[in-house]
Protein backbone atom coordinates (compact mmCIF):
# COMPACT_ATOMS: atom_id res chain seq x y z
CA UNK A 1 205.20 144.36 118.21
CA UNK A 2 207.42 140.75 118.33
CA UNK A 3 205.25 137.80 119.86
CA UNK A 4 207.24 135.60 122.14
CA UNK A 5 206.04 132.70 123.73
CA UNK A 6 206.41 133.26 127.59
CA UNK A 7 207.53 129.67 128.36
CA UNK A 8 210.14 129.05 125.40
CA UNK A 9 210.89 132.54 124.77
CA UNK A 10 212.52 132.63 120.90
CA UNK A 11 216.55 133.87 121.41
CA UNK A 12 216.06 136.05 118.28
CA UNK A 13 213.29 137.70 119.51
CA UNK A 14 215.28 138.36 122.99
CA UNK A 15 218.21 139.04 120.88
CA UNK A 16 216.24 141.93 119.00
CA UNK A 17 215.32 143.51 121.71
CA UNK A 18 218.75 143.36 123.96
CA UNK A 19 220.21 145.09 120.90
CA UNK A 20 217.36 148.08 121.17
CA UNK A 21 218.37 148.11 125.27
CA UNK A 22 221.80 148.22 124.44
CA UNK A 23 221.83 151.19 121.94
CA UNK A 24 219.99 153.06 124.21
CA UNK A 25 216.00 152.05 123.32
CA UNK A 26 213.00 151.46 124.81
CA UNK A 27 211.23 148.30 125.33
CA UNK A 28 207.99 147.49 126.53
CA UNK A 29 207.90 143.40 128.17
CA UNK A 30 205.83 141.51 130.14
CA UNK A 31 206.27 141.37 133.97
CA UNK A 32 203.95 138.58 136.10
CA UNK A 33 202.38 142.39 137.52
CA UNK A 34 202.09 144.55 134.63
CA UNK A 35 204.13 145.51 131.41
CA UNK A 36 207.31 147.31 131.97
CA UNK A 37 209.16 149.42 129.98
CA UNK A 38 212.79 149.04 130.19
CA UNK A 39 215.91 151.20 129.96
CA UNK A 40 219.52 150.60 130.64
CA UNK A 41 219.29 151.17 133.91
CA UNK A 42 222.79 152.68 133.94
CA UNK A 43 222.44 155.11 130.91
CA UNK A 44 220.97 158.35 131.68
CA UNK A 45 220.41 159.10 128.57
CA UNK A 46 218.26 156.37 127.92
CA UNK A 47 216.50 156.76 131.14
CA UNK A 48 215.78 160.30 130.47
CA UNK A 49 213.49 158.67 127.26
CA UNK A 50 211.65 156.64 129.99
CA UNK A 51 210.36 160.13 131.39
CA UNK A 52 209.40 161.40 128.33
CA UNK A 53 208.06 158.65 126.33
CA UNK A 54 205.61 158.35 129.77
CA UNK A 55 205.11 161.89 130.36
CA UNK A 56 206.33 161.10 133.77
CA UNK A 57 207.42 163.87 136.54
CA UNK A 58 211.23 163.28 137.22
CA UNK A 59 209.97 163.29 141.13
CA UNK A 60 209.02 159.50 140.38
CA UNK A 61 211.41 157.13 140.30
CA UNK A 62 211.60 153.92 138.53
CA UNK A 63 211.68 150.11 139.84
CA UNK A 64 215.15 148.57 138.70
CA UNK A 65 215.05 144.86 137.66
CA UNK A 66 217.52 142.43 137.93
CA UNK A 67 218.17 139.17 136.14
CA UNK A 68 219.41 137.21 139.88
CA UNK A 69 220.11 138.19 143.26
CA UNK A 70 223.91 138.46 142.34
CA UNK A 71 222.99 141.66 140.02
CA UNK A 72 220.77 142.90 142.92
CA UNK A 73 223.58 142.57 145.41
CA UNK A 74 225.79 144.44 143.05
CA UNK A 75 223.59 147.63 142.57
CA UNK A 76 223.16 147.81 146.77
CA UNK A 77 225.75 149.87 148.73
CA UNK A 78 224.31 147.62 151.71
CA UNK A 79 222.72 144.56 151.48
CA UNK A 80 220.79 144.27 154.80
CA UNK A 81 220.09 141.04 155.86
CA UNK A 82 216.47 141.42 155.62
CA UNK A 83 216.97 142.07 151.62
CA UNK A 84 218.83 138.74 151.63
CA UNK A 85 215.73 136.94 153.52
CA UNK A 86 213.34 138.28 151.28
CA UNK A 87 214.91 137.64 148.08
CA UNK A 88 215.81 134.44 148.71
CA UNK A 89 211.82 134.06 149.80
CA UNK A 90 209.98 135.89 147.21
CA UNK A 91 212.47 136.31 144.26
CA UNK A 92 211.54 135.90 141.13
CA UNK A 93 208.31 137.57 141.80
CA UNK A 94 206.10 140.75 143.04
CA UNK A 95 208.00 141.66 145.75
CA UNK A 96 210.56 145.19 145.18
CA UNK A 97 212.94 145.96 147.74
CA UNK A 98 214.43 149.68 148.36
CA UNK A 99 218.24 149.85 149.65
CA UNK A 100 221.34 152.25 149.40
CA UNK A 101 222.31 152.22 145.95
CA UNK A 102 225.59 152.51 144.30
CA UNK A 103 227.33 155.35 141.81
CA UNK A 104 226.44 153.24 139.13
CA UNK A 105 222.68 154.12 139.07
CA UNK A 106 222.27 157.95 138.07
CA UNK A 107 220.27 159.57 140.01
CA UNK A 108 217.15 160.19 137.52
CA UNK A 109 216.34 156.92 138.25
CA UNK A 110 215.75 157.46 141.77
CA UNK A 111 214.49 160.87 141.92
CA UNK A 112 217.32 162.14 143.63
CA UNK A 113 217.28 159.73 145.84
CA UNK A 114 220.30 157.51 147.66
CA UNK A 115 218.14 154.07 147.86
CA UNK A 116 217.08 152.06 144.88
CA UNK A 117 214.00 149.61 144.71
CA UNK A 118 215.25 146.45 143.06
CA UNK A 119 213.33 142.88 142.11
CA UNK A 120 213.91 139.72 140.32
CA UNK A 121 210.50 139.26 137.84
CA UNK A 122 209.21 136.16 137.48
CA UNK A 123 208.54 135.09 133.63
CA UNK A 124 211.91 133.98 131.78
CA UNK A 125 210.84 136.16 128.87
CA UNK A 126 211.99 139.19 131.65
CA UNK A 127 214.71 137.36 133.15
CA UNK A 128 215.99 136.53 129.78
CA UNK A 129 215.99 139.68 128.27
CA UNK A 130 217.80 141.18 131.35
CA UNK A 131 220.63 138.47 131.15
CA UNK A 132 221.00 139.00 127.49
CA UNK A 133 220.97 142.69 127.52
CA UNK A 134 223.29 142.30 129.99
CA UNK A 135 222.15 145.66 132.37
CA UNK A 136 219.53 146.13 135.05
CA UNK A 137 216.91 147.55 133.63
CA UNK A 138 215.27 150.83 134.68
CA UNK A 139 211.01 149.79 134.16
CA UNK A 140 207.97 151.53 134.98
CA UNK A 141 204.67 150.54 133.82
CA UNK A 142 204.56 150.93 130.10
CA UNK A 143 201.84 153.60 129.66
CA UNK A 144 201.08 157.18 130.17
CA UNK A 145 202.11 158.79 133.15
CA UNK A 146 198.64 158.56 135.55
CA UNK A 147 196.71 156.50 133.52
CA UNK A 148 195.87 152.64 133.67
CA UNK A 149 198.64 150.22 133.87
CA UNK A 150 198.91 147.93 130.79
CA UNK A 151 198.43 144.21 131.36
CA UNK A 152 198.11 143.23 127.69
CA UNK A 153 200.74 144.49 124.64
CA UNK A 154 197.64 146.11 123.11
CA UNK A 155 197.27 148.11 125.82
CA UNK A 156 201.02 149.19 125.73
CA UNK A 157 200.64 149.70 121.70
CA UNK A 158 197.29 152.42 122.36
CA UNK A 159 199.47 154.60 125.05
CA UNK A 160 202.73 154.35 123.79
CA UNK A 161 202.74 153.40 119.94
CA UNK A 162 205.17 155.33 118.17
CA UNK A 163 206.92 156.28 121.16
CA UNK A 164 208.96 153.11 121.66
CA UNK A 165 210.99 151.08 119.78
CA UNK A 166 210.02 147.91 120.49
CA UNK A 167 206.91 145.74 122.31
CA UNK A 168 207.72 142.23 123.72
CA UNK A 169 204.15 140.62 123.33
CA UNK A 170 204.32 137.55 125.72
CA UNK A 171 200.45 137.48 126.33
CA UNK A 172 198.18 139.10 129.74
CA UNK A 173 200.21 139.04 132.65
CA UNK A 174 199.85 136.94 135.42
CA UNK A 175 199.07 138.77 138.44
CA UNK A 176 197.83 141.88 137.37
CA UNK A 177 198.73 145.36 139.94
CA UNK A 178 202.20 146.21 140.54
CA UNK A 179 204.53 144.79 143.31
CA UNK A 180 204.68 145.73 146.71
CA UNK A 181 207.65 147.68 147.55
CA UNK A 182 209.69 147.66 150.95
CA UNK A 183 211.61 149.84 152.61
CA UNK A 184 214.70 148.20 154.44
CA UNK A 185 216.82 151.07 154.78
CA UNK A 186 215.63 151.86 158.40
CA UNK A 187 215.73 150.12 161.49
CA UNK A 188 211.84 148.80 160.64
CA UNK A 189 210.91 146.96 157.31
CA UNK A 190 207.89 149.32 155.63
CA UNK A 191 205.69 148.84 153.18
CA UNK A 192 205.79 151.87 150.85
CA UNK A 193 203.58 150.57 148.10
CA UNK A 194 200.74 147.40 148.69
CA UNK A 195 200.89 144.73 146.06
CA UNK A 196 200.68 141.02 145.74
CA UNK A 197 202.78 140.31 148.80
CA UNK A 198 200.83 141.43 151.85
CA UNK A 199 202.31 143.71 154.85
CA UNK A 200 201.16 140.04 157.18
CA UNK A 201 203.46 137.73 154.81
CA UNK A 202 206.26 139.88 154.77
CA UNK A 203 206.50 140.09 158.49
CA UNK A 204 205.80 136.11 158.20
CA UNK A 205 208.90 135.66 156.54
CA UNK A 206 211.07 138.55 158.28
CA UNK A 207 209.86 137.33 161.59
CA UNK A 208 210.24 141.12 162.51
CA UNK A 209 206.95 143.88 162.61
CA UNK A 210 206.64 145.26 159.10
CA UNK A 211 205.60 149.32 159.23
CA UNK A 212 203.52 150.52 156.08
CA UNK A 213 203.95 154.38 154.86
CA UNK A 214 206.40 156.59 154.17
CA UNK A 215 209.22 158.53 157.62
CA UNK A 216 209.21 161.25 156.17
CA UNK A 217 208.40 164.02 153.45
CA UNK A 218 210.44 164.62 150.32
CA UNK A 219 210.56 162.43 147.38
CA UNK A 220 208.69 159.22 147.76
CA UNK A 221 210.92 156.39 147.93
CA UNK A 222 208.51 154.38 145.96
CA UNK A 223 206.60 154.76 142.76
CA UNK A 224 202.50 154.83 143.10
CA UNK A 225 202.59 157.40 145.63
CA UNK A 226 201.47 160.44 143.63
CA UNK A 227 197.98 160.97 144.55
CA UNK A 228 195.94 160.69 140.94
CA UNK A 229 197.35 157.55 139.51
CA UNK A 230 196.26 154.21 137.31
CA UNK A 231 193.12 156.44 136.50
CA UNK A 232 190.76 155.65 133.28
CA UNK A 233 190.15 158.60 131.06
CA UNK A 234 185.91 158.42 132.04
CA UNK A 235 185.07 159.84 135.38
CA UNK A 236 185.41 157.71 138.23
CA UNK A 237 183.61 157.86 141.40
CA UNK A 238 183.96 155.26 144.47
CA UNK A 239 181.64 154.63 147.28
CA UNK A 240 181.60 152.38 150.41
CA UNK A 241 177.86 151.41 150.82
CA UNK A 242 174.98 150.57 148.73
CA UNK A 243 173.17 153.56 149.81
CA UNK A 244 175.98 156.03 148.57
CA UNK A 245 175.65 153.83 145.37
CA UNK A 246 171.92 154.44 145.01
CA UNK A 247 172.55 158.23 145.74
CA UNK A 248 174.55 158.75 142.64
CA UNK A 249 171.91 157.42 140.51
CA UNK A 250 173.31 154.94 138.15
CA UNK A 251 172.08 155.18 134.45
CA UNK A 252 172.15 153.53 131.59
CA UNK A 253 175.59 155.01 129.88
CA UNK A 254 177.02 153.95 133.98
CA UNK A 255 179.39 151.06 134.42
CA UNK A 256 179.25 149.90 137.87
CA UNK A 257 182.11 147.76 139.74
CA UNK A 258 181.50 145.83 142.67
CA UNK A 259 184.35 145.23 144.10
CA UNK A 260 184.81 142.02 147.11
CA UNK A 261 181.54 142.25 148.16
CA UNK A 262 177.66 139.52 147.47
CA UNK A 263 176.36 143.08 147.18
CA UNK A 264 172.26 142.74 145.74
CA UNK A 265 171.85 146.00 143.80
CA UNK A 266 169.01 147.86 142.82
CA UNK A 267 168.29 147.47 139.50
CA UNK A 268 170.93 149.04 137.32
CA UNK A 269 170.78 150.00 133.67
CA UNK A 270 173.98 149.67 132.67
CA UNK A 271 176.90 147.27 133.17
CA UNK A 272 177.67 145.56 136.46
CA UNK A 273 181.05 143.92 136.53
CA UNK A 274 181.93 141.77 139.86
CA UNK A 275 185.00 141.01 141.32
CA UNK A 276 184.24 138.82 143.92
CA UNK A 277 187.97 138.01 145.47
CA UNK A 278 191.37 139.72 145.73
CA UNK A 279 193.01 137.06 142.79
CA UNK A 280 190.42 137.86 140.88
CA UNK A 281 190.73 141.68 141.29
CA UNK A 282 194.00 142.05 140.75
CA UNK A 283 193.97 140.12 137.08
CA UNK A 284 191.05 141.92 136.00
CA UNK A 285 190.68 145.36 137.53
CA UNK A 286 192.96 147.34 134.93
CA UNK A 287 191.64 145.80 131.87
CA UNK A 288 188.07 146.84 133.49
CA UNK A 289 189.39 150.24 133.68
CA UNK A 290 190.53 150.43 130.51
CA UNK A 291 187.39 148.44 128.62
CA UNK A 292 185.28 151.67 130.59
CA UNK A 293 187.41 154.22 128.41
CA UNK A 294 187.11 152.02 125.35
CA UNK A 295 183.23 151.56 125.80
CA UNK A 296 183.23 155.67 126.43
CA UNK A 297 181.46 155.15 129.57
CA UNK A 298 179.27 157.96 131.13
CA UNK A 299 180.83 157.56 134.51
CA UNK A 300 182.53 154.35 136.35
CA UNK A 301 181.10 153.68 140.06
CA UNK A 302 182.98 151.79 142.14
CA UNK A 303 181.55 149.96 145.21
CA UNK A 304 184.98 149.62 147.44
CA UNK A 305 186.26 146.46 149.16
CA UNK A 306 186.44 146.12 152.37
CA UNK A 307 189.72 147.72 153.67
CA UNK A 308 191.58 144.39 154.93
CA UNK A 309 194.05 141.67 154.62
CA UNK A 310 194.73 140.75 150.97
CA UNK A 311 192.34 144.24 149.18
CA UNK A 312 195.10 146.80 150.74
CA UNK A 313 196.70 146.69 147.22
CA UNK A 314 193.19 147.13 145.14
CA UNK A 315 191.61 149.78 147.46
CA UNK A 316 195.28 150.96 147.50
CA UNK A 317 194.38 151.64 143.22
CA UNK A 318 191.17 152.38 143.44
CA UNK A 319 191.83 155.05 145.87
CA UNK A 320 194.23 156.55 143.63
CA UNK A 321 192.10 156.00 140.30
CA UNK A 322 188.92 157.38 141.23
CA UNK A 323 187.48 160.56 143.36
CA UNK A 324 185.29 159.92 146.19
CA UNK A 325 181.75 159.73 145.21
């Protein structure tokens, strides 16, 4: 693991780990969502050690991220204008956009696929190590296929230590869930994946309706669509009411998550962690997951959101972490 402060990043450090990207390596870096883990985006070789390091299915295919819009516009067969309005919006930040790609990305980075999501990140650490690589890089979420995305270098280091060269340690990312991903292939802007940027500000800024979902079946177009996904290791059960909640009897070795809500609970054993708004959510809810492996809880119970506005992308999670209870 190299620490690197996020806001003067060290050029040796960067340096270090364009050199591993070049050769072909892996390295794990710190996104404002969660931690990547980049690839030469153009090697297939080194993409191929993506998929394994993760344990990843090859039906999954991988965000690619760009140092500017320039290298964007160059991995695009088309550029729609509603890529150019976004990008110049929401660029550098959460915000990944899927459109024809070009020979130069092989194919196991987009599943087979003829589109390619692309995005700027936000923290210069990323940025920087993208420039000095000098490729797009190819970068997932640095941890085990399914399980919970890392938003610490620690957490990168317990899921993939030994299995990557080297870990970028820039300190707990910013936002804290992945970016939302958009379709603009089609004659409608979709939302394929809910994140940070909501389905109402994207149509805000497009000035156009904005769809959410995948047209059709096949390979997703986005990654985060596979049903079990960002799941802790303890069983996890979600409920919508207080009375479901009382019905699965918490107990002591329980953690229970209350998630957007003033809920008053019964009186509960075990821990009660509250995330009371959608900021606060999104920073916190994987290290939550996580600490609940950690702790070797009995069983996490989740008390859902409510299913509007700015929670789509944390039900969105939580939906695909836990079963229903």
């Amino acid at each position: 693991m190299l620490a690197v402060d996020p806001d003067r990043p060290d050029r040796r450090a960067l340096a270090e780990a364009a050199a591993v990207i070049r050769a072909g390596g892996l390295v794990a870096f710190a996104t404002e969502t969660v931690y990547g883990l980049g690839a030469d985006a153009t090697r297939e070789d080194a993409v191929r050690r993506i998929f394994a390091a993760k344990g990843r299915p090859a039906s999954n295919p991988l965000i690619v991220h760009v140092a500017d819009v320039d290298m964007a516009r160059g991995l695009a067969a088309r550029w729609p204008a509603a890529a150019q309005r976004l990008a110049e919006a929401a660029w550098p930040g959460p915000v990944t956009l899927v459109v024809p790609k070009v020979e130069r990305i092989p194919a196991i980075v987009t599943a087979g696929l003829d589109t390619v999501g692309l995005r700027v990140p936000a923290p210069a650490v990323a940025r920087r190590l993208i420039e000095e690589a000098g490729v797009p890089l190819a970068a997932p979420s640095a941890n085990r296929s399914e399980h919970v995305s890392p938003t610490r270098a620690e957490h990168v280091v317990a899921d993939l230590g030994g299995r990557i060269e080297l870990v970028l340690d820039s300190g707990p990312t910013a936002v804290g869930i992945e970016s939302t991903v958009v379709d603009l292939c089609g004659d409608e802007p979709r939302v394929l994946r809910p994140g940070p940027l909501t389905r109402q500000r994207l149509a805000a800024l497009l000035q156009v309706a904005v769809g959410e979902g995948a047209t059709a079946h096949g390979p997703a177009r986005s990654p985060g669509q596979h049903g079990r996904h960002y799941a802790p290791r303890v069983p996890a059960l979600r409920v919508e009411s207080l009375q479901a909640l009382a019905r699965l009897r918490p107990e002591a070795g329980d953690v229970v998550l209350v998630v957007g809500r003033e809920a008053d609970l019964p009186a509960i054993e075990g821990p009660v962690v509250r995330l009371p708004d959608p900021e606060t959510a999104a920073q916190r809810l994987y290290a939550v997951l996580r600490d609940c492996d950690e702790r070797g809880a009995r069983r996490l119970l989740v008390l859902m959101p409510p299913d509007e506005g700015a929670w789509a992308a944390i039900r969105d999670r939580l939906c695909r972490a836990t079963t229903a209870g």
